[in-house]
N, C-alpha and C. Protein backbone atom coordinates (compact mmCIF):
# COMPACT_ATOMS: atom_id res chain seq x y z
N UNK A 1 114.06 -146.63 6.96
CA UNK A 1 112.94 -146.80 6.05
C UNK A 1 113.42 -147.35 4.70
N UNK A 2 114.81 -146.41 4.21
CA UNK A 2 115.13 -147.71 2.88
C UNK A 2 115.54 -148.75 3.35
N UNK A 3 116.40 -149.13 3.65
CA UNK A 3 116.65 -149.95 4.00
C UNK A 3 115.31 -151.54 4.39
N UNK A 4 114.35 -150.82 4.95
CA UNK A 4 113.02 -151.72 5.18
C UNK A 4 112.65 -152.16 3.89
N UNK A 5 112.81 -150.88 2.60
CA UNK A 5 111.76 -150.90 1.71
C UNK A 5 112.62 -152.01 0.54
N UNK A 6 114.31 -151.83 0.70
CA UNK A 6 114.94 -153.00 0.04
C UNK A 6 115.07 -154.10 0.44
N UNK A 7 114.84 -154.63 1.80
CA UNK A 7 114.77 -155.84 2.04
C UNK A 7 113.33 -156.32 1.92
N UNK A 8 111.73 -155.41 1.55
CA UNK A 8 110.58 -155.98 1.17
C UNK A 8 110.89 -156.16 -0.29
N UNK A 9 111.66 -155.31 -1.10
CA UNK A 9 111.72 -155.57 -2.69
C UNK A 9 112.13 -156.59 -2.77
N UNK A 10 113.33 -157.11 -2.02
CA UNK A 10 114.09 -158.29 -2.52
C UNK A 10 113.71 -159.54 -2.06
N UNK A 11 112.79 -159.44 -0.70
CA UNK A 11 111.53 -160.40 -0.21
C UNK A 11 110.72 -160.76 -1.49
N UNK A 12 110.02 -159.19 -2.23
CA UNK A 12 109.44 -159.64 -2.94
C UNK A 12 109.47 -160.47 -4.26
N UNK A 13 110.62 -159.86 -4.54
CA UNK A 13 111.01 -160.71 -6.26
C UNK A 13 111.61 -162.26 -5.91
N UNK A 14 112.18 -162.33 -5.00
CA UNK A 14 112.16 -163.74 -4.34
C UNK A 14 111.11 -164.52 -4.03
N UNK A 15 109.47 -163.75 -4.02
CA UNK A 15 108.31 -164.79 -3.63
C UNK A 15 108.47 -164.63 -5.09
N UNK A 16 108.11 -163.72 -5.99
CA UNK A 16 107.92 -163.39 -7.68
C UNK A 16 108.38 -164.62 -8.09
N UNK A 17 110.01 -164.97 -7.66
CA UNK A 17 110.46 -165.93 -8.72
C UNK A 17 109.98 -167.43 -8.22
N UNK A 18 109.83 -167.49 -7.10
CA UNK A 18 109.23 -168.95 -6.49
C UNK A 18 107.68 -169.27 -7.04
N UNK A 19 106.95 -168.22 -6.88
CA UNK A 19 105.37 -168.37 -7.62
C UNK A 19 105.46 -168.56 -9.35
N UNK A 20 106.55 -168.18 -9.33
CA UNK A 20 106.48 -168.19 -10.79
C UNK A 20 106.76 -169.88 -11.66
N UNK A 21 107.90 -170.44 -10.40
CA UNK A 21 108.19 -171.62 -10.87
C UNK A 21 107.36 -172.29 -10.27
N UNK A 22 106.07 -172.19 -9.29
CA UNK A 22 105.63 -173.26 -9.02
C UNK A 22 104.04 -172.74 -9.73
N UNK A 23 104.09 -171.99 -10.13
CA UNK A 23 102.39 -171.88 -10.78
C UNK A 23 102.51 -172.86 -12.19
N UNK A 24 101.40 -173.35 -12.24
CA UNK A 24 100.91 -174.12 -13.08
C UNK A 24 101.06 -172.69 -14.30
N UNK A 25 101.13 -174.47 -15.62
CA UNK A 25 101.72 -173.81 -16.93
C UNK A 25 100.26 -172.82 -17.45
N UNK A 26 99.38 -173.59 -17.31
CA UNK A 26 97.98 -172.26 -17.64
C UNK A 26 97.12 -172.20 -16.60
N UNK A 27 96.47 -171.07 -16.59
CA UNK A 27 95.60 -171.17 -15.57
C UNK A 27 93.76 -170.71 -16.09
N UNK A 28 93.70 -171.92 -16.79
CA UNK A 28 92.52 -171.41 -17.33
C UNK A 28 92.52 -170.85 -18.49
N UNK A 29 91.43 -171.26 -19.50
CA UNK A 29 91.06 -170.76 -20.74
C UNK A 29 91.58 -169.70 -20.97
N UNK A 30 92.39 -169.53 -22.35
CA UNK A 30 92.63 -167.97 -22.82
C UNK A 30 92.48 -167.77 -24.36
N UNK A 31 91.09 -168.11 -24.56
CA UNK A 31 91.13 -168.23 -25.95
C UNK A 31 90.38 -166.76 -26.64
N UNK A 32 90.09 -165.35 -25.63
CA UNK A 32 90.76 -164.45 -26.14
C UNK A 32 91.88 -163.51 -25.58
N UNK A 33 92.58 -164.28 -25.27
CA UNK A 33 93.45 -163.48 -25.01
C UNK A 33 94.10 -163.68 -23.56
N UNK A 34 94.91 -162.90 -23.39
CA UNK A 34 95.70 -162.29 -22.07
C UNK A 34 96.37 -161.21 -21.87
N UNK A 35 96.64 -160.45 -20.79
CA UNK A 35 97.52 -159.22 -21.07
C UNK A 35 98.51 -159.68 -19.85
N UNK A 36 99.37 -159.38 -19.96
CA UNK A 36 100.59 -159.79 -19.03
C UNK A 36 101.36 -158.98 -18.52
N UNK A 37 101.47 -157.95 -17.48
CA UNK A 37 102.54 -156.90 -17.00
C UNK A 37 103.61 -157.33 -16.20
N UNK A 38 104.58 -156.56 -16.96
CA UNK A 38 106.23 -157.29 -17.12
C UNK A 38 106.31 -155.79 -15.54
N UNK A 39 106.60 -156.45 -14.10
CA UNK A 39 106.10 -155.50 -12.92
C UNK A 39 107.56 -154.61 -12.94
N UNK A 40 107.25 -153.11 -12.50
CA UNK A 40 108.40 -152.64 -12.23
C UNK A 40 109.19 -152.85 -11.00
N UNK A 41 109.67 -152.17 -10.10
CA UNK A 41 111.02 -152.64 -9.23
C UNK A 41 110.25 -152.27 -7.90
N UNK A 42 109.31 -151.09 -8.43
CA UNK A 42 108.56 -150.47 -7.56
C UNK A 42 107.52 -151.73 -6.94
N UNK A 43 106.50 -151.90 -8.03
CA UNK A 43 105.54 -153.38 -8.04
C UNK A 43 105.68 -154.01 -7.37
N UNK A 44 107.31 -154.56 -7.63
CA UNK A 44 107.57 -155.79 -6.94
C UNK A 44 108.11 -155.72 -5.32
N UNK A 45 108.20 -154.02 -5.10
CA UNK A 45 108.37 -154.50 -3.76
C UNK A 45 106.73 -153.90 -2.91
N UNK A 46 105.92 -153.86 -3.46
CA UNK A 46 104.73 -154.18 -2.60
C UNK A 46 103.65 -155.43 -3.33
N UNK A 47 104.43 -156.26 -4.07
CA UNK A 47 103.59 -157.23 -4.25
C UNK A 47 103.56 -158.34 -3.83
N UNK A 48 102.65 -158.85 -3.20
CA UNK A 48 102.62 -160.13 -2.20
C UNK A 48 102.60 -161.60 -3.11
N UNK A 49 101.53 -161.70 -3.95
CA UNK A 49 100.71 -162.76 -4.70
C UNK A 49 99.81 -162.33 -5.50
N UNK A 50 99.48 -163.53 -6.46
CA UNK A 50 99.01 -163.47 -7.68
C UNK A 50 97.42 -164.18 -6.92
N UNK A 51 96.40 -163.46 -7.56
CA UNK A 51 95.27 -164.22 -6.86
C UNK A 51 94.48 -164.57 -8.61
N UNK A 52 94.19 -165.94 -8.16
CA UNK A 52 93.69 -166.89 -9.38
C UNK A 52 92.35 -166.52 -10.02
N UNK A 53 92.41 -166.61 -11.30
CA UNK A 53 92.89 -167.51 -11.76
C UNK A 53 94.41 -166.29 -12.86
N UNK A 54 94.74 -165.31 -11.89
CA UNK A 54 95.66 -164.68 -12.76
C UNK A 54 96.94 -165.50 -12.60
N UNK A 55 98.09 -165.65 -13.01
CA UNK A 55 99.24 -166.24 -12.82
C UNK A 55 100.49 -165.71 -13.00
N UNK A 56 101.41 -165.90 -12.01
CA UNK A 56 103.16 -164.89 -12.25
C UNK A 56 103.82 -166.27 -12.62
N UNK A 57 104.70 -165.99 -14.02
CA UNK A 57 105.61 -165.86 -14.70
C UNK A 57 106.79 -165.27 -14.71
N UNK A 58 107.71 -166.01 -15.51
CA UNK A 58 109.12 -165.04 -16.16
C UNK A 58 108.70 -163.68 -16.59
N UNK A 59 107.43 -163.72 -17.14
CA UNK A 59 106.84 -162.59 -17.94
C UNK A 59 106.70 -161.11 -17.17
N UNK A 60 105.97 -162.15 -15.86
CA UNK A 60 105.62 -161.12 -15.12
C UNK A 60 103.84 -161.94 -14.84
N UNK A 61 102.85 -160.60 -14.55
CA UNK A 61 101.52 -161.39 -14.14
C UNK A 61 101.49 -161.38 -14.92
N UNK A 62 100.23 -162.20 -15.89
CA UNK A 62 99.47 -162.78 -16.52
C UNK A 62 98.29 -162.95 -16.28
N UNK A 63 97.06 -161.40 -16.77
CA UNK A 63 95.53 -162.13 -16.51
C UNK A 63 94.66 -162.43 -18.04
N UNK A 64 94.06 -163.57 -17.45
CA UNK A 64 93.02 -163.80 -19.07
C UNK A 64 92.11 -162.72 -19.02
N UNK A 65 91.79 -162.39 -20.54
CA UNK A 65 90.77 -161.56 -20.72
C UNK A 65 89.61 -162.48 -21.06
N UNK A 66 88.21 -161.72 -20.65
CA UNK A 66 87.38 -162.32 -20.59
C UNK A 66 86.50 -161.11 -21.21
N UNK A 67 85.11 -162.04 -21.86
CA UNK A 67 84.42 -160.78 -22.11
C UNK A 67 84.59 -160.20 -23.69
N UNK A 68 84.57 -159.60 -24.51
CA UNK A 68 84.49 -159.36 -25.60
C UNK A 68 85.44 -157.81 -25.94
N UNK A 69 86.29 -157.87 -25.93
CA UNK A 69 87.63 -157.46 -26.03
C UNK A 69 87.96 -156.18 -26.93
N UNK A 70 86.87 -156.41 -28.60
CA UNK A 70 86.29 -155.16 -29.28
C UNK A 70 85.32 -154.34 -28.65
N UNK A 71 84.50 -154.56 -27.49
CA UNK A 71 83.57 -153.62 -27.03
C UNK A 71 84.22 -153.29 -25.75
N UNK A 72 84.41 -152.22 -25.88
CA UNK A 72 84.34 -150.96 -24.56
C UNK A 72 85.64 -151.51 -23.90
N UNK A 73 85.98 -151.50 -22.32
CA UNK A 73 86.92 -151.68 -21.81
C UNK A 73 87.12 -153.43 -22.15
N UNK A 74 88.71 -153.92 -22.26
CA UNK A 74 89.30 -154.97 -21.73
C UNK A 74 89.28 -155.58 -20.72
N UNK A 75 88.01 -156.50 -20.54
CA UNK A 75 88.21 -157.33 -18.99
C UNK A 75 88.89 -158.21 -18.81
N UNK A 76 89.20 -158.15 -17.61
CA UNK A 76 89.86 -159.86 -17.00
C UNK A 76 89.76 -160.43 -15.44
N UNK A 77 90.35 -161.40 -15.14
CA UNK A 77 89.95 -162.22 -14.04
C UNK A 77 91.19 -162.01 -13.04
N UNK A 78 90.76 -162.53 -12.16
CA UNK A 78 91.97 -162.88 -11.64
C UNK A 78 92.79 -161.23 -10.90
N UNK A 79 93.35 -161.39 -10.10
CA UNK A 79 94.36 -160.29 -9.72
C UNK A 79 95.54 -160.58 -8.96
N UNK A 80 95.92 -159.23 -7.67
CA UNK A 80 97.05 -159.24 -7.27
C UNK A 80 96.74 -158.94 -5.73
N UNK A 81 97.65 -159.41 -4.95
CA UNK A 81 97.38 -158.70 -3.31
C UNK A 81 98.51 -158.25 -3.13
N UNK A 82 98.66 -157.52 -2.52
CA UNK A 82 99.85 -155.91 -2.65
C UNK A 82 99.48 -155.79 -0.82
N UNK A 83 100.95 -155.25 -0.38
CA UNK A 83 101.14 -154.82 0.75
C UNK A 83 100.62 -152.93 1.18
N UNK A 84 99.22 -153.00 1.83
CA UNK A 84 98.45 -152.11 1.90
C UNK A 84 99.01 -151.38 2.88
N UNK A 85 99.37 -151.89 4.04
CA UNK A 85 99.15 -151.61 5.38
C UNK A 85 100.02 -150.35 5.68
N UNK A 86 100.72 -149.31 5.00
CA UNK A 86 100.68 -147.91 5.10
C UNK A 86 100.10 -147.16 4.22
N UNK A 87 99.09 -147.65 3.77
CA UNK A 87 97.62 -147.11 3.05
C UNK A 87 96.81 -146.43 3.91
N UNK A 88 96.10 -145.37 3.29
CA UNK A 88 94.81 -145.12 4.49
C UNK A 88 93.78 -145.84 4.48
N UNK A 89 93.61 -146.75 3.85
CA UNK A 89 92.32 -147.63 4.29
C UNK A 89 93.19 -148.89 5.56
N UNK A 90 94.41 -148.99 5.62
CA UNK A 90 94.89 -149.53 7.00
C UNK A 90 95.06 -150.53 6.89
N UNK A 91 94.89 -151.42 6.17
CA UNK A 91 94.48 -152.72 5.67
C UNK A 91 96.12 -153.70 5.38
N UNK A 92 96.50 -154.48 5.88
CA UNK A 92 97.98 -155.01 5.64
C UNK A 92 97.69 -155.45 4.18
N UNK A 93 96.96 -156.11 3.85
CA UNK A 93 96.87 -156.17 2.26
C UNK A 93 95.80 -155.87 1.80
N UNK A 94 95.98 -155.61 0.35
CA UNK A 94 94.49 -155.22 -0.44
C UNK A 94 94.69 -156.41 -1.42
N UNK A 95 93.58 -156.68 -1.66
CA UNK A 95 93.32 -157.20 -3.11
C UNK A 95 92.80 -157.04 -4.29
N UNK A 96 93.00 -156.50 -5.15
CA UNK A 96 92.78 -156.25 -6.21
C UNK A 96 92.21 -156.57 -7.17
N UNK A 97 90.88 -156.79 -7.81
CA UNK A 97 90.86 -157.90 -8.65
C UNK A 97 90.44 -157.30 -10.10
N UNK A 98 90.18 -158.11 -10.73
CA UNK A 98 88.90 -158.01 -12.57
C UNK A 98 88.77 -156.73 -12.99
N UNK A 99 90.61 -156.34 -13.32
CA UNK A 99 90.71 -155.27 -13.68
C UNK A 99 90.22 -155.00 -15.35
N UNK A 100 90.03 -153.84 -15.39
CA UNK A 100 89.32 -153.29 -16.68
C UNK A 100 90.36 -152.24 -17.77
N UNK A 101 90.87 -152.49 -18.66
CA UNK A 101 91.41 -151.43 -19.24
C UNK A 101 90.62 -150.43 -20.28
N UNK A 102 90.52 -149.49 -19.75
CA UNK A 102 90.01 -148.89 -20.89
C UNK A 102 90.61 -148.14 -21.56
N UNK A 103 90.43 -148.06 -22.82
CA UNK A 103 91.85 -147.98 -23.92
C UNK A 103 91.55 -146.68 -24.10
N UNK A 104 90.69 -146.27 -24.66
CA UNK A 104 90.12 -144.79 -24.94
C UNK A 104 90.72 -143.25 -23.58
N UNK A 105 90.60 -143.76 -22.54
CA UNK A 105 90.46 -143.08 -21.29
C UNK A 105 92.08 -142.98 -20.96
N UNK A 106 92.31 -144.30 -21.46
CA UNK A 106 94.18 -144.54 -20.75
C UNK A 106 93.67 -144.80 -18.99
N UNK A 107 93.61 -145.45 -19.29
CA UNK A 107 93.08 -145.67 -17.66
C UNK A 107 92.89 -147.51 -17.14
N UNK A 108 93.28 -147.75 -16.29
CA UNK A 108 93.30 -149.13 -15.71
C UNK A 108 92.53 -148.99 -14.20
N UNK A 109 91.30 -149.67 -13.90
CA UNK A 109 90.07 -150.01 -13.31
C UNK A 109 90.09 -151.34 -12.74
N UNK A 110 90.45 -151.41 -11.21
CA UNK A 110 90.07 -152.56 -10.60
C UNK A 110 89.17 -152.54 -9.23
N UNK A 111 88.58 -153.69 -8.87
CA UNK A 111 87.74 -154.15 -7.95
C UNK A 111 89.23 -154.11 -6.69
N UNK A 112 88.68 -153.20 -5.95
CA UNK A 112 89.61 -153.32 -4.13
C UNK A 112 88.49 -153.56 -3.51
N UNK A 113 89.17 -155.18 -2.79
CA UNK A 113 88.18 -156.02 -1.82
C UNK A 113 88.08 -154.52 -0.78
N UNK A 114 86.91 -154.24 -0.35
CA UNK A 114 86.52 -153.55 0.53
C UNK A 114 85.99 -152.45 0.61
N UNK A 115 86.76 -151.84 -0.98
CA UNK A 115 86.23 -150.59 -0.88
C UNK A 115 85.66 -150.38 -2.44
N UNK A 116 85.86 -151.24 -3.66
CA UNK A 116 85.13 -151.18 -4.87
C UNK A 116 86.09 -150.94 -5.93
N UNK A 117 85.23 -150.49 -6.78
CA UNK A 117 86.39 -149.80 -8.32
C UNK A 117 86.82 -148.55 -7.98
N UNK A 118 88.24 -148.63 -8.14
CA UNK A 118 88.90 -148.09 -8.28
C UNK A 118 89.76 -147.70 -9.63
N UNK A 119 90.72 -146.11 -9.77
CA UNK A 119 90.94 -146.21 -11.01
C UNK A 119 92.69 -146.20 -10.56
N UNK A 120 93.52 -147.32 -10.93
CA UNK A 120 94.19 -147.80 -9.88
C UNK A 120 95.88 -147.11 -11.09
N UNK A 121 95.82 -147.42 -12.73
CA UNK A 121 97.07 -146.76 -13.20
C UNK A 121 96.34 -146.24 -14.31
N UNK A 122 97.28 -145.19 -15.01
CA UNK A 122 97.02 -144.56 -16.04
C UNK A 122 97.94 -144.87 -17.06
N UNK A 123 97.78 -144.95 -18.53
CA UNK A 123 98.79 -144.99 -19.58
C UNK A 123 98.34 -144.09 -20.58
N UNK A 124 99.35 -143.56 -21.37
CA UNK A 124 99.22 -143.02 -22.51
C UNK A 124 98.53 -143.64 -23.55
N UNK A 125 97.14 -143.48 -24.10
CA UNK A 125 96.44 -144.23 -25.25
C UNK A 125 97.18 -144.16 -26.48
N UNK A 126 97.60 -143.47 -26.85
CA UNK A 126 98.49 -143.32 -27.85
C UNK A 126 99.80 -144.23 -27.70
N UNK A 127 100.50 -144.52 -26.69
CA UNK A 127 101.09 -145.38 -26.35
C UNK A 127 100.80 -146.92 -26.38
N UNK A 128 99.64 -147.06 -26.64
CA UNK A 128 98.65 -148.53 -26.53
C UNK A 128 98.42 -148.85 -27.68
N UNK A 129 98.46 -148.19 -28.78
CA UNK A 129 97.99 -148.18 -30.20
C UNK A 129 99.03 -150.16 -30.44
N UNK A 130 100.13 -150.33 -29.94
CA UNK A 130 100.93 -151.23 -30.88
C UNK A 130 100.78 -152.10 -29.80
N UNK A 131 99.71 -152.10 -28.75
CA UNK A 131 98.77 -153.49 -26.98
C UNK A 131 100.04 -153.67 -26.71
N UNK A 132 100.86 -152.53 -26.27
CA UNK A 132 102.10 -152.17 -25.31
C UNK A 132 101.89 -150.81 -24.78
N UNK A 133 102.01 -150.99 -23.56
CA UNK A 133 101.80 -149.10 -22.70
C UNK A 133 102.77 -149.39 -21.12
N UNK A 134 103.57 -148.46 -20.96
CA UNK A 134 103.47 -148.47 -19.81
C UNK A 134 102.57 -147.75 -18.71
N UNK A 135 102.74 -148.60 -17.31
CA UNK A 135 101.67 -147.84 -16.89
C UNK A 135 101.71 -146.97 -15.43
N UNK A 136 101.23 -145.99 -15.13
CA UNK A 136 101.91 -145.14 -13.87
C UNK A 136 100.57 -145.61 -13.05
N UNK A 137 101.57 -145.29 -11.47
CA UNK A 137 100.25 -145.73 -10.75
C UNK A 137 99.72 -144.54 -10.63
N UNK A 138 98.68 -144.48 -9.96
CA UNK A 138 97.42 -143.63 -9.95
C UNK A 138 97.68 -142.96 -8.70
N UNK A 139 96.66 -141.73 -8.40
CA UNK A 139 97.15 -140.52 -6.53
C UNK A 139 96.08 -141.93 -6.32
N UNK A 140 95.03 -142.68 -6.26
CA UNK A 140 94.26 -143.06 -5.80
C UNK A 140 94.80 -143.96 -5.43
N UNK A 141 95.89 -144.84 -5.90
CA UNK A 141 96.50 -145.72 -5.73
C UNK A 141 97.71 -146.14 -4.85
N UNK A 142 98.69 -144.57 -4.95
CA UNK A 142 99.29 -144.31 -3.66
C UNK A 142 98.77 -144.24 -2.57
N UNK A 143 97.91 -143.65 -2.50
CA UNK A 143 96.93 -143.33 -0.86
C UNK A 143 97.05 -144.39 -0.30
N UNK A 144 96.15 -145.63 -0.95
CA UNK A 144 96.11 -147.16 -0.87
C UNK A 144 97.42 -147.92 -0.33
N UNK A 145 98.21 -147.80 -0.90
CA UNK A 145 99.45 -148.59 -1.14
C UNK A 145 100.46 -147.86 0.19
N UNK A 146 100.72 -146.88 0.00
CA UNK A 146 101.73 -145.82 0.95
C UNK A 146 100.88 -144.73 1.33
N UNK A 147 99.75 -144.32 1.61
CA UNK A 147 98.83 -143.40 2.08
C UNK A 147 99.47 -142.14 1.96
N UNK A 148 100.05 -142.18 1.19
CA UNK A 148 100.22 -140.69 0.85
C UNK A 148 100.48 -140.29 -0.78
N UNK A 149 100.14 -139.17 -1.52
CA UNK A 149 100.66 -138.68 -2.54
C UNK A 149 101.87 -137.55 -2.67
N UNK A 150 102.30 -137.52 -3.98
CA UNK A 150 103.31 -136.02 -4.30
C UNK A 150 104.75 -136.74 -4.08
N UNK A 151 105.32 -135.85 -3.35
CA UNK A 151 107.09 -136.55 -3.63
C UNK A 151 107.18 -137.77 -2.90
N UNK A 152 106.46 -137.90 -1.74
CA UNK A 152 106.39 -139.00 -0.58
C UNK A 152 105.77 -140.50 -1.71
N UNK A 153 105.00 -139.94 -2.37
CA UNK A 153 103.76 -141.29 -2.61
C UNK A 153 104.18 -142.10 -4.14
N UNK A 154 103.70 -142.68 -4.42
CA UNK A 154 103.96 -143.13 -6.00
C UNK A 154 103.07 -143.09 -6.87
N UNK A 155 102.36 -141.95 -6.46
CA UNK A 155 101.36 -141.22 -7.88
C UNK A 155 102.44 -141.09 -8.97
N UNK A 156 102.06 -141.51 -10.56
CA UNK A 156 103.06 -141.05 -11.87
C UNK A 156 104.06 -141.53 -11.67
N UNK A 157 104.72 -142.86 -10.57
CA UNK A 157 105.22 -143.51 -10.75
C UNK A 157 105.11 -144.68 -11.62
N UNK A 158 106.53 -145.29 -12.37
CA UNK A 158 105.94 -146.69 -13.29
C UNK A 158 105.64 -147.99 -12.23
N UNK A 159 104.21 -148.82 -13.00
CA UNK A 159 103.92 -149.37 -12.54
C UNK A 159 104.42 -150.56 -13.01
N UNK A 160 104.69 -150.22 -14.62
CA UNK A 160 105.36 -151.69 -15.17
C UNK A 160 104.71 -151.41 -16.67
N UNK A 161 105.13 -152.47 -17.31
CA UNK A 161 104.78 -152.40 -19.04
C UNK A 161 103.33 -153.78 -19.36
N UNK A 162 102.51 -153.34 -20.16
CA UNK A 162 101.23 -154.34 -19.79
C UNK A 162 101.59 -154.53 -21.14
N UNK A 163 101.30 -155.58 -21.79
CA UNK A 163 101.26 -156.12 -23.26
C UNK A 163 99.91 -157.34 -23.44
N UNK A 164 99.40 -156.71 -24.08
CA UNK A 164 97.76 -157.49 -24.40
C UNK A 164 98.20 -157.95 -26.02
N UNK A 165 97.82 -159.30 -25.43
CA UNK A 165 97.77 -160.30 -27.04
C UNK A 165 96.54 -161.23 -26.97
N UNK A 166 95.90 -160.38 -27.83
CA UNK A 166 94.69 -161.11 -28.41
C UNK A 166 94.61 -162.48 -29.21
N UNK A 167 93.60 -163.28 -29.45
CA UNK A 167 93.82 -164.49 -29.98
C UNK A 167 92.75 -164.10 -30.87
């Protein structure tokens, strides 16, 4: 099983660095903004692709925010498809999309093709104060991802560091 799970990590940061050099330099308007998560080690070995109009980078992903940025949660476009298929919804991949941050809650909110919003990582709000947080994944999110939580799953595991820069 490790052994499986280091040759998908190193699968994965190997698609990471190929998408990265072949994605186009913007992908669409970002004139307020973007938030960009720099992925952890974990991330990257269940992450498949960047689904548009979000884009992977040196940085890491990159989604535009959309939507009005002083009111209520941080929206954006665009997402990620992640290797599901020892999830309990069964699914070899999920997709993820037009995730929502809400700053107040510490909480990160995305659309899963199939099954809806979800509340997918959590960060420290207090940690967000300087639009830098890292972020843990969610029990809702393990289930999904590795169908299980606790020592087995990657509930309160890092998900990676998100940095939102407003324009």
């Amino acid at each position: 099983m490790q052994k499986s799970r280091t040759i998908l990590a190193v699968s994965a940061a190997v698609a990471l660095t190929a998408a990265a050099f072949s994605a186009p330099a913007v992908a669409g308007p970002d004139k307020k903004g973007t938030t960009t998560v720099a992925p952890s080690a974990l991330t990257l070995s269940v992450l498949n692709k960047e689904l548009r109009p979000a884009r992977l980078t040196d940085d890491g992903a990159v989604f535009r925010i959309v939507g009005n940025p002083n009111k209520g949660p941080i929206k954006h476009v665009g997402g990620l498809e992640v290797d599901g298929s020892a999830g309990i919804l069964g699914d070899s991949t999920l997709k993820l999309r037009n995730f929502r941050i809400k700053v107040a809650d510490g909480v990160v909110v995305g659309n899963v093709e199939g099954f809806g919003k979800a509340e997918l990582f959590t960060f420290d709000p207090a940690d967000a104060a300087d639009l830098e947080a890292t972020l843990f994944f969610t029990e809702t999110a393990s289930l999904a991802i590795v169908g299980t939580t606790g020592a087995d799953g990657i509930d309160g595991k890092e998900a990676g560091v998100a940095t939102i820069d407003l324009k």
